[in-house]
C-alpha atoms as a PDB file:
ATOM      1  CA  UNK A   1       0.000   0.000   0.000  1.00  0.00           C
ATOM      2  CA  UNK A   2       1.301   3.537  -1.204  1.00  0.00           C
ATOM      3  CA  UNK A   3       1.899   6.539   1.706  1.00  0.00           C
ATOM      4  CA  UNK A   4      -1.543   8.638   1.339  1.00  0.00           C
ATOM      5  CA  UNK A   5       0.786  11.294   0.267  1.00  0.00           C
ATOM      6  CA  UNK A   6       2.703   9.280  -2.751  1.00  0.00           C
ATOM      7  CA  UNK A   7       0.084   9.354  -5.724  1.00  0.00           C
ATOM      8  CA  UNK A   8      -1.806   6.302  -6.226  1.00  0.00           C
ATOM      9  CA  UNK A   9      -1.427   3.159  -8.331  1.00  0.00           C
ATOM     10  CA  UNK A  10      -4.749   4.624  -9.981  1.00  0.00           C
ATOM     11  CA  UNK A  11      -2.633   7.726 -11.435  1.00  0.00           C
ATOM     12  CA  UNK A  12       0.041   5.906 -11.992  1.00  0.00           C
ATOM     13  CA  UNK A  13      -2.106   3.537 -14.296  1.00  0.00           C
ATOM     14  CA  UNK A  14      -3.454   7.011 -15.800  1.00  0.00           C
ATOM     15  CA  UNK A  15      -0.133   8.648 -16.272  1.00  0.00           C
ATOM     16  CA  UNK A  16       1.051   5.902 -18.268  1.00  0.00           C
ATOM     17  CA  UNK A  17      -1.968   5.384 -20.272  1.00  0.00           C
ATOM     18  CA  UNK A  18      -2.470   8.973 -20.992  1.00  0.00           C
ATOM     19  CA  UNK A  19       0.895  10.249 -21.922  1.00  0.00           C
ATOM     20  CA  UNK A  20       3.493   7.794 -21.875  1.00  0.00           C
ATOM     21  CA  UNK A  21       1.942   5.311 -24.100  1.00  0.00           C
ATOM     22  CA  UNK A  22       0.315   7.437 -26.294  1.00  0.00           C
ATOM     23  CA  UNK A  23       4.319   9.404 -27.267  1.00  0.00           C
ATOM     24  CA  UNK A  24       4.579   5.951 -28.765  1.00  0.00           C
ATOM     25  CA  UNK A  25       1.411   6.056 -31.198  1.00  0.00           C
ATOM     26  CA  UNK A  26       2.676   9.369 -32.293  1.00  0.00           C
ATOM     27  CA  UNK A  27       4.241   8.674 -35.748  1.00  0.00           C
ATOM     28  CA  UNK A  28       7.000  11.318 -36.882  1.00  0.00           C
ATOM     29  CA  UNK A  29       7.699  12.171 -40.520  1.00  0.00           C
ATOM     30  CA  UNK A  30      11.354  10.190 -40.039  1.00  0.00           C
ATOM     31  CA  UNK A  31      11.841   6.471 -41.485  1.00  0.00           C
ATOM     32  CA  UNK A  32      13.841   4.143 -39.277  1.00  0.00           C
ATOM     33  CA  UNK A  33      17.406   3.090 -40.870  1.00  0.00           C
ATOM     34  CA  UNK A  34      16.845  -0.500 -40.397  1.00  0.00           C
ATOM     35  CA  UNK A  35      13.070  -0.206 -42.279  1.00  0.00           C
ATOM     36  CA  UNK A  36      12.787   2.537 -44.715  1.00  0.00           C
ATOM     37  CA  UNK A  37       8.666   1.352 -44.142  1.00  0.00           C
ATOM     38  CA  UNK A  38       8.193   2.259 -41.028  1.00  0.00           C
ATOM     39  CA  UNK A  39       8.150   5.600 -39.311  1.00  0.00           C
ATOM     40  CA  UNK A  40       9.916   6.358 -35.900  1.00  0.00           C
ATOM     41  CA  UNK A  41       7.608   7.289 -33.592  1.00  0.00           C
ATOM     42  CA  UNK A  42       7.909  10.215 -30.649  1.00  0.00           C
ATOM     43  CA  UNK A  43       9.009   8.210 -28.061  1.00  0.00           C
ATOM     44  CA  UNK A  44      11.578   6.267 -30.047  1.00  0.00           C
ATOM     45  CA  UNK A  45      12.908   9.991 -31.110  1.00  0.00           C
ATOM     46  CA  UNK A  46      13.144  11.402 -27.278  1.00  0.00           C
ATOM     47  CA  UNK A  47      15.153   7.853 -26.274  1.00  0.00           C
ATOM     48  CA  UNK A  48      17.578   8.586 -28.807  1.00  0.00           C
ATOM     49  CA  UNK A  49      17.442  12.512 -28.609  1.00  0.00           C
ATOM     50  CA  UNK A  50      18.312  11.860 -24.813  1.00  0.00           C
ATOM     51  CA  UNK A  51      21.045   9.350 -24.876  1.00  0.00           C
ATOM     52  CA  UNK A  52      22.626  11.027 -27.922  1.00  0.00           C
ATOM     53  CA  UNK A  53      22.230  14.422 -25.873  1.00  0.00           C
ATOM     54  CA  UNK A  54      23.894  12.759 -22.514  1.00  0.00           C
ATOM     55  CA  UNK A  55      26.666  11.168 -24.401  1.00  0.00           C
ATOM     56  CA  UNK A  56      27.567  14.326 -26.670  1.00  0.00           C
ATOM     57  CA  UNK A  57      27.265  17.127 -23.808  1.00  0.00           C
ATOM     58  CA  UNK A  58      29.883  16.609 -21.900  1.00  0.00           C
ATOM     59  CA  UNK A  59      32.294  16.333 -24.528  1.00  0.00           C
ATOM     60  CA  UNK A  60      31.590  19.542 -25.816  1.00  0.00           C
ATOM     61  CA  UNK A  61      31.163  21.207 -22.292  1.00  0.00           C
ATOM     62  CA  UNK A  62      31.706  20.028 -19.083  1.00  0.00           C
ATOM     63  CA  UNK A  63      29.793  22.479 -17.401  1.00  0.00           C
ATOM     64  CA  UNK A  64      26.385  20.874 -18.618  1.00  0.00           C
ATOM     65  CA  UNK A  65      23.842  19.241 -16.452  1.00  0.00           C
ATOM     66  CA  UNK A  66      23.399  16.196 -18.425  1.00  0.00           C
ATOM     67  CA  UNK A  67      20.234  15.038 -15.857  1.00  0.00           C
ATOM     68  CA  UNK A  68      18.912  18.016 -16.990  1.00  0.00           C
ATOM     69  CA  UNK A  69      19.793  17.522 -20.817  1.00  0.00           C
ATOM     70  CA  UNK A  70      17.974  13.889 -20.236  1.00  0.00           C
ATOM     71  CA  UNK A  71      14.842  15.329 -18.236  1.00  0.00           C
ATOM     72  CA  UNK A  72      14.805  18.133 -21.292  1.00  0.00           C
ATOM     73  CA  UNK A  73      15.054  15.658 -24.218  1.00  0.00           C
ATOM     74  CA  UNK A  74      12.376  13.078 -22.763  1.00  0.00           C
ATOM     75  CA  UNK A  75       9.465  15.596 -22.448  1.00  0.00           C
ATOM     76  CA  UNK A  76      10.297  18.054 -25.229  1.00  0.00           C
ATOM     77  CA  UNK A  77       7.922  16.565 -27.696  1.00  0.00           C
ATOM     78  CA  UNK A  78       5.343  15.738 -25.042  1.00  0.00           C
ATOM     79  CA  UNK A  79       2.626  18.069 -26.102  1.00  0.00           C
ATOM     80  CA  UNK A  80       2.436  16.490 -29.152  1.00  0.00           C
ATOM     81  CA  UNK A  81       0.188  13.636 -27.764  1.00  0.00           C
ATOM     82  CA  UNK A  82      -2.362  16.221 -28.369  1.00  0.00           C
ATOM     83  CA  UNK A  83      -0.966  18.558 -31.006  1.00  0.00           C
ATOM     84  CA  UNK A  84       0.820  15.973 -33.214  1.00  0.00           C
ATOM     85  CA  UNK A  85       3.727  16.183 -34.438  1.00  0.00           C
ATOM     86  CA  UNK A  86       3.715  19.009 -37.177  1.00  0.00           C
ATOM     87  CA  UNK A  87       6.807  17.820 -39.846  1.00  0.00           C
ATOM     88  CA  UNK A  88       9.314  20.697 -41.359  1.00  0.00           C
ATOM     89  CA  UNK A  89       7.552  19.897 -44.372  1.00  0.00           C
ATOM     90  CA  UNK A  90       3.933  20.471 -43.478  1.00  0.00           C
ATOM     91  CA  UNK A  91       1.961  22.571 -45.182  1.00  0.00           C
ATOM     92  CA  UNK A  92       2.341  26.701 -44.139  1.00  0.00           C
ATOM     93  CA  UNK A  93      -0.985  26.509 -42.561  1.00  0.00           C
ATOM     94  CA  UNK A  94      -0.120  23.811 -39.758  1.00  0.00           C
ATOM     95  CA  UNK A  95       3.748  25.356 -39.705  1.00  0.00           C
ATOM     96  CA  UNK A  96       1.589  29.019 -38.650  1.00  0.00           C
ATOM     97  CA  UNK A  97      -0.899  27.224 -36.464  1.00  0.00           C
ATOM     98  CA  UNK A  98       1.801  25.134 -34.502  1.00  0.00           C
ATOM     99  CA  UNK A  99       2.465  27.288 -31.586  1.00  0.00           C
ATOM    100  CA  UNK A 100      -1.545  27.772 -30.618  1.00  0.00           C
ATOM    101  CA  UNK A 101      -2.076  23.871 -31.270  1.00  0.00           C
ATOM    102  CA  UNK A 102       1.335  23.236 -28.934  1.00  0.00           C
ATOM    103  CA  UNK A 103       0.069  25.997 -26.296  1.00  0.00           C
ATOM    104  CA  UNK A 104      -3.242  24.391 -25.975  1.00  0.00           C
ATOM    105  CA  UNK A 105      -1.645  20.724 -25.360  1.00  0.00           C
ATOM    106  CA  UNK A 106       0.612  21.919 -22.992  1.00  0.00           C
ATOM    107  CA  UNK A 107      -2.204  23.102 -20.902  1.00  0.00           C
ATOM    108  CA  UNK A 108      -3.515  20.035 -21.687  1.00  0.00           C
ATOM    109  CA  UNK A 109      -0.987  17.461 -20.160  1.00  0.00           C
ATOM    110  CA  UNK A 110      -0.453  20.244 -17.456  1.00  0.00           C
ATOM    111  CA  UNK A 111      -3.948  19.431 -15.852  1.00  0.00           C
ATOM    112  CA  UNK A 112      -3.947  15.403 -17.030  1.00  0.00           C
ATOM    113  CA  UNK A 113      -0.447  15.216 -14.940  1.00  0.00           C
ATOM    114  CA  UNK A 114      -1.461  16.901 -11.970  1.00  0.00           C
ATOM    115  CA  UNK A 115      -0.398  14.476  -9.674  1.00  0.00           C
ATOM    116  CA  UNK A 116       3.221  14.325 -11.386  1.00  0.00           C
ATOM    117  CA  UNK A 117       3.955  18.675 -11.601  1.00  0.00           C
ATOM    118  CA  UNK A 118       7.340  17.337 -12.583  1.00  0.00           C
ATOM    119  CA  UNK A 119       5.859  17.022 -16.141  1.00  0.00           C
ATOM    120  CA  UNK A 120       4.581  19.882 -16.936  1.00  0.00           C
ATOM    121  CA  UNK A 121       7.353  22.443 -14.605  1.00  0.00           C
ATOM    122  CA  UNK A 122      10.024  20.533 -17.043  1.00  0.00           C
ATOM    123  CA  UNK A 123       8.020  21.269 -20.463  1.00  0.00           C
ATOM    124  CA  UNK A 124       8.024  24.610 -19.473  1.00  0.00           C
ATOM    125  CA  UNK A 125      11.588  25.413 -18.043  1.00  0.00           C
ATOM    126  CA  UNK A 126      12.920  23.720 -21.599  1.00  0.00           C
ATOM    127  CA  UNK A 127      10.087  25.976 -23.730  1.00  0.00           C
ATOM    128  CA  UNK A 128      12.076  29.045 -22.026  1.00  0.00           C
ATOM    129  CA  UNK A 129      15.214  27.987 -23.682  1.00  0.00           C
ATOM    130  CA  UNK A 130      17.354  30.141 -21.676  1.00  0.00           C
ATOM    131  CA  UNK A 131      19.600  27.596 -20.077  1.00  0.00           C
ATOM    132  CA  UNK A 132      22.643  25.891 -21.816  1.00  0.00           C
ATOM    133  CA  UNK A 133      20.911  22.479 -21.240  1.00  0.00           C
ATOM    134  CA  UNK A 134      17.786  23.355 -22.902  1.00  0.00           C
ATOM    135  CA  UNK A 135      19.420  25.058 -25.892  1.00  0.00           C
ATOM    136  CA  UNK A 136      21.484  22.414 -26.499  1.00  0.00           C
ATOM    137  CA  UNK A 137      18.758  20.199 -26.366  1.00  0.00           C
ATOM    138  CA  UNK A 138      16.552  22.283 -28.930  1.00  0.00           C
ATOM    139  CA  UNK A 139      19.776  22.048 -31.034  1.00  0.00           C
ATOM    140  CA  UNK A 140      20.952  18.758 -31.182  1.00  0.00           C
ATOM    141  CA  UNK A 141      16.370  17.715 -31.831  1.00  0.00           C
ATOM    142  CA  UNK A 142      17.495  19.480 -35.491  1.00  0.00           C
ATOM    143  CA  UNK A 143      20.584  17.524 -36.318  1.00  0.00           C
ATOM    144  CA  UNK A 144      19.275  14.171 -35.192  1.00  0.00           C
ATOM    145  CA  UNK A 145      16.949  13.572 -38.671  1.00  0.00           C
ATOM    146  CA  UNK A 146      19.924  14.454 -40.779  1.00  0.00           C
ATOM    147  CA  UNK A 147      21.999  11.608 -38.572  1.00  0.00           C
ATOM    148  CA  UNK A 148      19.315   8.982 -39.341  1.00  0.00           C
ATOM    149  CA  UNK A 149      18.720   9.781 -43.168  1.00  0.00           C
ATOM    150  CA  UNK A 150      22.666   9.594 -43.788  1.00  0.00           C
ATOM    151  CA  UNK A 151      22.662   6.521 -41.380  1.00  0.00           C
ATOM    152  CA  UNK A 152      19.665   4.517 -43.366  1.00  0.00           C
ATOM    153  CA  UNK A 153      21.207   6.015 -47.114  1.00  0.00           C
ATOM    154  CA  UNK A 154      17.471   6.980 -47.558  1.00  0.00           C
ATOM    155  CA  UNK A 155      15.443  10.357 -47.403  1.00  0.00           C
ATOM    156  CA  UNK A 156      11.812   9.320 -46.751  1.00  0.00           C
ATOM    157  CA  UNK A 157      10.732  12.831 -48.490  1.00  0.00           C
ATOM    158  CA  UNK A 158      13.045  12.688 -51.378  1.00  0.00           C
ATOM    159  CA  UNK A 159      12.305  17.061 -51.530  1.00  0.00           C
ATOM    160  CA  UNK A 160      13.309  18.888 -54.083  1.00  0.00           C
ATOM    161  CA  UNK A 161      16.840  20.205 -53.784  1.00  0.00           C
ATOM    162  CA  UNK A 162      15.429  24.238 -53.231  1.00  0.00           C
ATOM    163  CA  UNK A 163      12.999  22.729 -50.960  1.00  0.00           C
ATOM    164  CA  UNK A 164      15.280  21.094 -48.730  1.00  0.00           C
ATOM    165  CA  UNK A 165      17.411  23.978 -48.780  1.00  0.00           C
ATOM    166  CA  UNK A 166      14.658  26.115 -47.417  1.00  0.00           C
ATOM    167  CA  UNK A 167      14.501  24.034 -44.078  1.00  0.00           C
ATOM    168  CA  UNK A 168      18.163  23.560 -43.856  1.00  0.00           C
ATOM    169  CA  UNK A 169      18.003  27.106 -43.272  1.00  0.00           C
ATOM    170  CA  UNK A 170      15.539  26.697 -40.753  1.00  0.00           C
ATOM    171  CA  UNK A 171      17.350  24.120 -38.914  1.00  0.00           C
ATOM    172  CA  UNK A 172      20.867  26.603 -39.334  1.00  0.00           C
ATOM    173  CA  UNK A 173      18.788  29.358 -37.592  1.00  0.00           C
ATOM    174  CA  UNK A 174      17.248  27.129 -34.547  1.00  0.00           C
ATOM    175  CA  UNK A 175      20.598  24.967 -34.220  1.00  0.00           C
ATOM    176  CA  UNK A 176      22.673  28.811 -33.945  1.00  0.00           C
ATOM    177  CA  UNK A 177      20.462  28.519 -30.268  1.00  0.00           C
ATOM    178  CA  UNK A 178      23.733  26.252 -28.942  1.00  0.00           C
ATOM    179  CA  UNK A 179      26.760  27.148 -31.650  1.00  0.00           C
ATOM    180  CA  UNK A 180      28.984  24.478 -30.256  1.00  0.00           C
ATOM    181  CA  UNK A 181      26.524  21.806 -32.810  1.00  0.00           C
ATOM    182  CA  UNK A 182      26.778  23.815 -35.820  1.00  0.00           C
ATOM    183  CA  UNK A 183      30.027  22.307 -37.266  1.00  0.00           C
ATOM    184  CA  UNK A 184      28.412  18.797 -36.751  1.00  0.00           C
ATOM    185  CA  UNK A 185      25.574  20.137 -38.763  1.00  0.00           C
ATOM    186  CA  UNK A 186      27.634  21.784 -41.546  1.00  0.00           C
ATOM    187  CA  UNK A 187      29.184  18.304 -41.923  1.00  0.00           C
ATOM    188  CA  UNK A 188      25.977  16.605 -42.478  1.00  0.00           C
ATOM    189  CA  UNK A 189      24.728  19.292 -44.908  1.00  0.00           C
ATOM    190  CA  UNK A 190      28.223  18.309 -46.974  1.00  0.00           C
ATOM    191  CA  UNK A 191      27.247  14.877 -46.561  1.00  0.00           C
ATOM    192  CA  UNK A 192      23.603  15.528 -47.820  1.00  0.00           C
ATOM    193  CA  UNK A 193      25.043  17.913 -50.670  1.00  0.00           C
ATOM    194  CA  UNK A 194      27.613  14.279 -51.674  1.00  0.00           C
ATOM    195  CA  UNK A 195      23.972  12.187 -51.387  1.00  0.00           C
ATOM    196  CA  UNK A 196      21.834  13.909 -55.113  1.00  0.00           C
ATOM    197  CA  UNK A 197      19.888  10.095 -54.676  1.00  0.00           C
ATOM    198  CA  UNK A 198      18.413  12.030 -51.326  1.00  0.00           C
ATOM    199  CA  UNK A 199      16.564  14.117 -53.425  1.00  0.00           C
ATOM    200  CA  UNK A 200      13.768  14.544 -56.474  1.00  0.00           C
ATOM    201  CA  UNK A 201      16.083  16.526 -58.938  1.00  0.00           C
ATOM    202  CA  UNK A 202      20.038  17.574 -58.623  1.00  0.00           C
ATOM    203  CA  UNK A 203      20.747  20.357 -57.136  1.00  0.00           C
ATOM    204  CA  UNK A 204      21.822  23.441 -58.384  1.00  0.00           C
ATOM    205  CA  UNK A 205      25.281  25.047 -58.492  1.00  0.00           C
END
């Protein structure tokens, strides 16, 4: 039997049916490199944003928290449970409407994980992004797609080449939030540049 003051085996039960299992129905835009057929889904993403995130950090800086950079990278795509996840190459009406639909969910999980206020004080002390940890974090989430679509040989969007270079400067601009990754990324761009069977049409010089 639980302390009365330890939440119950009731909303434990609830928190993993209502958020932790449903991250895993989530499908993300991104193929897996061992099945070009089957899409990664949101919790597969955070595991490997997190462990990724914990082994890189300290590396670059040994001033960074990497609890924190675990605790930030396993909830940063929560609110997408209810919001979905909205792909760089969505349509510009979802791209506009993404921060209402990711407001709303947040409020969302924020009263479905009452019990557990770890949940919701974490997605909002990484949507700040004014720590090092949480930066990084926001960072590295960029470069990790490019790592799996060199890894698997395969881009499951196959964009045309100015298309893709419209969201790699996206990704430049949100990846500048921790500099220290931006080399990595530049590497993988060369790499992508080296790949024309990634895309619909060559690219231009």
């Amino acid at each position: 039997m639980t302390d009365s003051s330890s939440p119950s085996t009731a909303q434990l039960l609830h928190l993993t049916k209502s958020i932790l299992i449903p991250l895993l129905e989530v499908e993300r835009t991104m193929v897996l490199p061992f099945n070009h057929n089957r899409h990664e889904n949101v919790g597969e993403h955070s595991y490997m944003l997190a462990t990724l995130g914990c082994a890189l950090a300290p590396q670059l800086d040994s001033s960074l928290d990497t609890g924190k950079i675990a605790q930030f990278a396993l909830v940063h795509d929560l609110v997408e449970i209810y919001a979905g996840d909205t792909s760089v190459w969505a349509n510009q009406t979802e791209l506009q409407h993404k921060p209402q639909r990711e407001h709303a969910a947040a409020k969302q999980i924020a009263q479905t994980t009452k019990p557990f206020p770890w949940v919701s004080a974490t997605i909002q002390e990484y949507e700040l992004k004014d720590t090092p940890e949480s930066c990084f974090v926001y960072a590295l989430d960029k470069i990790l797609p490019h790592m799996l679509i060199i890894i698997g040989d395969h881009h499951p969007i196959k964009p045309h080449w100015d298309d893709y270079l419209r969201t790699e400067e996206v990704a430049l601009q949100k990846i500048a939030h921790y500099p220290k990754l931006l080399p990595y990324f530049q590497e993988f761009c060369d790499t992508f540049r080296a790949s024309p069977h990634f895309f619909a049409n060559t690219k231009k010089d």
